[in-house]
Protein backbone atom coordinates (compact mmCIF):
# COMPACT_ATOMS: atom_id res chain seq x y z
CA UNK A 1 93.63 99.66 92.66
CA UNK A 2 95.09 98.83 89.72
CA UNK A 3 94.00 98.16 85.84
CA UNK A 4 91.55 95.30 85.23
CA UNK A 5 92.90 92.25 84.43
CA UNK A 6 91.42 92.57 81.01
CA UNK A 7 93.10 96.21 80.63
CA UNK A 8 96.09 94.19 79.98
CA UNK A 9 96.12 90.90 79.00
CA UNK A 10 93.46 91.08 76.55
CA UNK A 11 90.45 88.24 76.08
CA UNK A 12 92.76 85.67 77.44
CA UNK A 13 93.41 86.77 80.98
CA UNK A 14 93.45 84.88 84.84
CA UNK A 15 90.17 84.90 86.35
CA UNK A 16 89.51 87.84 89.06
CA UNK A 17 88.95 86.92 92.48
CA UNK A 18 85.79 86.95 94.11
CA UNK A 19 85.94 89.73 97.04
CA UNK A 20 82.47 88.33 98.81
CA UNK A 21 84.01 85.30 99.25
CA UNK A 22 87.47 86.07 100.93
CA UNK A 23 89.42 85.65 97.54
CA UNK A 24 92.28 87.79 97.80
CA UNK A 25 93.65 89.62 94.00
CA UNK A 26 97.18 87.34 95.29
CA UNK A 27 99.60 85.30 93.09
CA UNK A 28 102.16 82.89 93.86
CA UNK A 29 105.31 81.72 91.72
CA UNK A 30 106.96 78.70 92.85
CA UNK A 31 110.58 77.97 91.79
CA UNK A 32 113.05 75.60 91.76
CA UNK A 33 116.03 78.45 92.25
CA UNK A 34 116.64 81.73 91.88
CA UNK A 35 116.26 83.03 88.52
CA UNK A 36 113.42 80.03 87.23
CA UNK A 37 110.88 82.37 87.89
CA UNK A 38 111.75 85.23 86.18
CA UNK A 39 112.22 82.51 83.21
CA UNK A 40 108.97 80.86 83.54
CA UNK A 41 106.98 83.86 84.94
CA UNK A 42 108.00 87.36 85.07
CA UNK A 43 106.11 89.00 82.15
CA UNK A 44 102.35 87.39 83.62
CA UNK A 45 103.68 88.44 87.54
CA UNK A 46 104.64 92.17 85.88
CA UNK A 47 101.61 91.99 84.42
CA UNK A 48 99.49 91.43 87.79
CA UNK A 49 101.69 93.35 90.08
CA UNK A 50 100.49 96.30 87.75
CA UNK A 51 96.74 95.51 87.96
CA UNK A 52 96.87 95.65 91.56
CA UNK A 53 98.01 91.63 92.59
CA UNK A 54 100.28 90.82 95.03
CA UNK A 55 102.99 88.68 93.73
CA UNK A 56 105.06 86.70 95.87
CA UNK A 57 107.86 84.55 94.73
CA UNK A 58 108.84 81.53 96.83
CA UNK A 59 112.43 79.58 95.84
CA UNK A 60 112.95 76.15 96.95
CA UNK A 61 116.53 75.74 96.53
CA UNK A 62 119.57 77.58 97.73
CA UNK A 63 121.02 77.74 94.12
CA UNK A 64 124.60 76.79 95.90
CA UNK A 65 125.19 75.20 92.57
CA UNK A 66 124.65 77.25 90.21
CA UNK A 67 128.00 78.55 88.71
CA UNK A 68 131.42 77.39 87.38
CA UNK A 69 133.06 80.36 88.43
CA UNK A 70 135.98 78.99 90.84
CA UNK A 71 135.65 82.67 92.50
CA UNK A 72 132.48 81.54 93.91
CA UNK A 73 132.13 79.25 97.06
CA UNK A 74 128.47 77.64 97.60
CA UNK A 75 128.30 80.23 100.72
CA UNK A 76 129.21 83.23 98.58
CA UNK A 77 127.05 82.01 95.95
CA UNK A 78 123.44 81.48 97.89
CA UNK A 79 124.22 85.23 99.28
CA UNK A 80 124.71 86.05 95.63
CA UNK A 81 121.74 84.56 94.41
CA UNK A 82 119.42 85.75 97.02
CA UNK A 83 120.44 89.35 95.79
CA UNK A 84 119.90 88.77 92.66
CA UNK A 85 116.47 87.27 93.05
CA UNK A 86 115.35 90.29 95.37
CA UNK A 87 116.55 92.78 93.26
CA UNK A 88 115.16 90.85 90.08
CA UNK A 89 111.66 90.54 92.13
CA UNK A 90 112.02 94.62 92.38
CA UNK A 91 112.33 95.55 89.25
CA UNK A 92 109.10 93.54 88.28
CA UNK A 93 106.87 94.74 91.21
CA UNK A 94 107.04 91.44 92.43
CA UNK A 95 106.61 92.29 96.42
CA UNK A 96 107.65 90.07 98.80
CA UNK A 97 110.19 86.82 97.85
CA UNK A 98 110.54 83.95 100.32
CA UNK A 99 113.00 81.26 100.29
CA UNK A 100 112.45 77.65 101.39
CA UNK A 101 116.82 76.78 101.47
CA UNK A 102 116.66 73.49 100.24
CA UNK A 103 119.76 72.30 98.50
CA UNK A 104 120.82 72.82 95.38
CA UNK A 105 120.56 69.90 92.47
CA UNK A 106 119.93 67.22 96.21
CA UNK A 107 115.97 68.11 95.86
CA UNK A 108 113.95 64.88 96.44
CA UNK A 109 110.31 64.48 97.01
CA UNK A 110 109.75 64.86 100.37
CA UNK A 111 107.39 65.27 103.41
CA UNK A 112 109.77 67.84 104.44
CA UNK A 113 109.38 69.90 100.56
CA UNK A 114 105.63 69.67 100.70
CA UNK A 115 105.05 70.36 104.06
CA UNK A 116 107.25 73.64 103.48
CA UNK A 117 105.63 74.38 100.16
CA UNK A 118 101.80 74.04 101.69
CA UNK A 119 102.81 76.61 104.67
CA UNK A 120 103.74 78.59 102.20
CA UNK A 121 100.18 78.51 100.53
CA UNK A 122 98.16 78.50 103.74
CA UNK A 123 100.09 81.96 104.84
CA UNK A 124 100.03 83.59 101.87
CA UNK A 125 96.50 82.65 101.05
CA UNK A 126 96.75 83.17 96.83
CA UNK A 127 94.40 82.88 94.27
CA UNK A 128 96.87 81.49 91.93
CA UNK A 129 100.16 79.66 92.17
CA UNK A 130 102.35 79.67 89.10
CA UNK A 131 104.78 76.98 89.12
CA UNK A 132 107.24 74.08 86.56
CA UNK A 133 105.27 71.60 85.16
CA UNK A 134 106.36 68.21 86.58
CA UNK A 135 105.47 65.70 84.15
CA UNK A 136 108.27 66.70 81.03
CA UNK A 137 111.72 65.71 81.39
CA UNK A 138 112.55 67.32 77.95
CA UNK A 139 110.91 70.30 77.47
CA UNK A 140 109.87 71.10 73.59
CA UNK A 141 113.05 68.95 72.28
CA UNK A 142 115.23 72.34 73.72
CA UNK A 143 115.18 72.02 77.60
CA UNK A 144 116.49 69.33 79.83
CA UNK A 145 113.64 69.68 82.94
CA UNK A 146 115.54 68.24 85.67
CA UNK A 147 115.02 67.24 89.31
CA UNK A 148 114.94 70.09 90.90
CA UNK A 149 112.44 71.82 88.49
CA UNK A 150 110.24 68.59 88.57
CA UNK A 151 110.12 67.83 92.26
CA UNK A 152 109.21 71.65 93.05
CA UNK A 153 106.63 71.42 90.65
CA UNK A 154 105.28 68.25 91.68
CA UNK A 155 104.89 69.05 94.79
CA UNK A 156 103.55 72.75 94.27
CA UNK A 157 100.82 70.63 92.31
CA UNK A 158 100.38 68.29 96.23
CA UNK A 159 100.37 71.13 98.17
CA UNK A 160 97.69 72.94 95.89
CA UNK A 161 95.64 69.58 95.99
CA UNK A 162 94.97 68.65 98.29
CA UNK A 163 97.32 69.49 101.13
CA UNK A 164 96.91 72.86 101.40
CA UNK A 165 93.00 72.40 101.72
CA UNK A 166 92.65 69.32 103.87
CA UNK A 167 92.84 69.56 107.66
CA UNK A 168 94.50 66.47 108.38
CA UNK A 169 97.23 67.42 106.41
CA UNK A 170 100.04 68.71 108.54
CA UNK A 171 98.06 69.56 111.43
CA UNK A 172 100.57 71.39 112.81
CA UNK A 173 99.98 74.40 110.81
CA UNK A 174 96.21 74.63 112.01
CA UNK A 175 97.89 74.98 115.31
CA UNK A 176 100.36 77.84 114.80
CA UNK A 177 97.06 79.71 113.40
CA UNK A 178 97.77 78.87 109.58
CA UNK A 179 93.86 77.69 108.59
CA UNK A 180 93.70 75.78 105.24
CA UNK A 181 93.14 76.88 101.99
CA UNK A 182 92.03 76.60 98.42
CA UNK A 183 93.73 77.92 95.10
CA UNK A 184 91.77 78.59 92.71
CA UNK A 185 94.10 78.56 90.04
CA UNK A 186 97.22 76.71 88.80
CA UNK A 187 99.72 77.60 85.88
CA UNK A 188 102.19 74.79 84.84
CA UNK A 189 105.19 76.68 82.52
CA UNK A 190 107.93 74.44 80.29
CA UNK A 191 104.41 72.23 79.30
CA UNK A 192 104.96 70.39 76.19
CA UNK A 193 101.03 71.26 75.58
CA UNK A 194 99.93 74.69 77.10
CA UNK A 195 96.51 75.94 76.55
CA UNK A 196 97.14 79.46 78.21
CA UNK A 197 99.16 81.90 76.25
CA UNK A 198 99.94 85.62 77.80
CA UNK A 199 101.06 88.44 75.28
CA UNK A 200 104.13 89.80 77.53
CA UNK A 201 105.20 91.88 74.78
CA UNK A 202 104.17 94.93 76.71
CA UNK A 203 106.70 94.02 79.48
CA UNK A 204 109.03 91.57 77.49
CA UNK A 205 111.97 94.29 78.07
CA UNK A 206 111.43 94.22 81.74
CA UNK A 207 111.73 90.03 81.83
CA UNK A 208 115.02 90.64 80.17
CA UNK A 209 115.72 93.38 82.71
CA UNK A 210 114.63 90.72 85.67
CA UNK A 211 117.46 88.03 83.61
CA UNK A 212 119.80 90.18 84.10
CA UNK A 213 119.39 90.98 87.54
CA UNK A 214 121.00 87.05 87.82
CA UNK A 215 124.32 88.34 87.41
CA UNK A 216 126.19 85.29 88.53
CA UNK A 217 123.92 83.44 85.95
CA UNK A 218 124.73 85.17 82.52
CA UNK A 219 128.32 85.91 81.44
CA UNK A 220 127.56 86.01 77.82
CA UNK A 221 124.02 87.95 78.50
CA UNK A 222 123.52 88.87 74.67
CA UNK A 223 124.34 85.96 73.22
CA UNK A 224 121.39 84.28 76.16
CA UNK A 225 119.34 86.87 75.67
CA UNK A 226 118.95 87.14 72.22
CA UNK A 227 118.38 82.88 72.26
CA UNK A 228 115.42 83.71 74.68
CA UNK A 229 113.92 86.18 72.96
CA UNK A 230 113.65 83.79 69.71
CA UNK A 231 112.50 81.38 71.58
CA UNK A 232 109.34 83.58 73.30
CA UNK A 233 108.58 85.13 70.31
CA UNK A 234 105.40 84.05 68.16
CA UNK A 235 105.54 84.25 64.25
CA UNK A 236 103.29 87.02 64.22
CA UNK A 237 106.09 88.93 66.44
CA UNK A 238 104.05 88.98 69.81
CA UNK A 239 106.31 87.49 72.68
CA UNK A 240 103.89 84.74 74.95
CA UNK A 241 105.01 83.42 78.23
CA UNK A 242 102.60 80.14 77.83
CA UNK A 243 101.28 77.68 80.32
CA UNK A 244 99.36 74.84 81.20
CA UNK A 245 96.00 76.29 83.44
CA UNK A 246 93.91 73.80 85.59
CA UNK A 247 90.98 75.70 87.49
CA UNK A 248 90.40 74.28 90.48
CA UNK A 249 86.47 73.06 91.12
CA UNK A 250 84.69 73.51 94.49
């Protein structure tokens, strides 16, 4: 068992599960491709993994697009990526990291997307899914939120309400043994308005570690690195991964 959620995130921490009910100390991060977690993410999933949650990470696209590098071919690339996202997911504690294969910058809402996204849920069975907030298309006047990024988070948002919960939706599931199921929590990163801040500074070195895992990703890691940091870094010189939090009711 690990520290208390408390222990270390301070006053403002996720809520703990409730063991008598079949709550489960799980968290999910859902991401457009390989590497968007660890941007939106990685401090708060270090942060659990070391309190005792299992994190799982779950990557809709293949990231096939994801370079300029004419060395690269889309096939070597998604093997690339996929590395670089397990290896990324190790060095946070993050312990298990699925991917969904969709393509690359062709992600349209879909049956197909939330269908995959709510079997996702209903096997894993988390308390909380972490995910991109759908609704900006610039984020904070410094981020372009794009398709991809907005489609996975819309329908992460579907498939934790009500999909994921309601019977009727893809039945199919219920058959193969998956029974339905209700988050509890939901974290929206790149909001224009969060109203959950978590004090990564603790773990802010290990994020960076995580970025760099992405090694097809970051030729000019300092100079990226450095931008990051400024940008997670409050006045007061604590570093906040921040998001928007909706508890769930019933």
């Amino acid at each position: 068992m690990g520290a208390g959620l408390e222990d270390l995130f301070g006053r403002e921490h996720p809520d703990e599960p409730d063991e008598a009910k079949g709550e489960l100390r799980r968290a999910m991060v859902v991401a457009a491709h390989p590497d968007d977690a660890d941007f939106g993410a990685a401090g708060t999933a270090t942060l659990l993994a070391r309190s005792g949650w299992e994190v799982r990470y779950v990557v809709v696209t293949d990231g096939s697009k994801g370079s300029d590098d004419p060395a690269f071919t889309p096939e070597t690339l998604v093997a690339a990526r996929v590395e670089e996202q397990r290896a990324a997911a190790a060095i946070l504690g993050v312990q298990s990291v699925r991917f969904l294969g969709f393509t690359d910058g062709e992600l349209v809402y879909s049956r197909s997307l939330l269908g995959a996204i709510t079997r996702e849920i209903r096997e894993f069975r988390p308390y909380a899914v972490y995910t991109h907030d759908p609704e900006p298309v610039i984020i904070k006047n410094a981020f372009v939120n794009h398709n991809d990024h907005r489609f996975s988070g819309l329908a992460t948002v579907d498939a934790v309400y009500p999909t994921a919960r309601d019977r009727m939706n893809f039945p199919e599931h219920l058959a193969e043994g998956l029974e339905t199921h209700k988050v509890r929590e939901l974290y929206l990163w790149g909001a224009n308005e969060p109203t959950f801040d978590v004090d990564i500074s603790e773990v802010v070195d290990t994020k960076i570690d995580a970025l760099l895992a992405h090694a097809s990703q970051f030729k000019q890691e300092r100079e990226v690195m450095k931008q990051m940091l400024d940008y997670w870094r409050e006045p007061d010189g604590r570093y906040l991964e921040q998001f928007r939090r909706v508890v769930m009711w019933g």
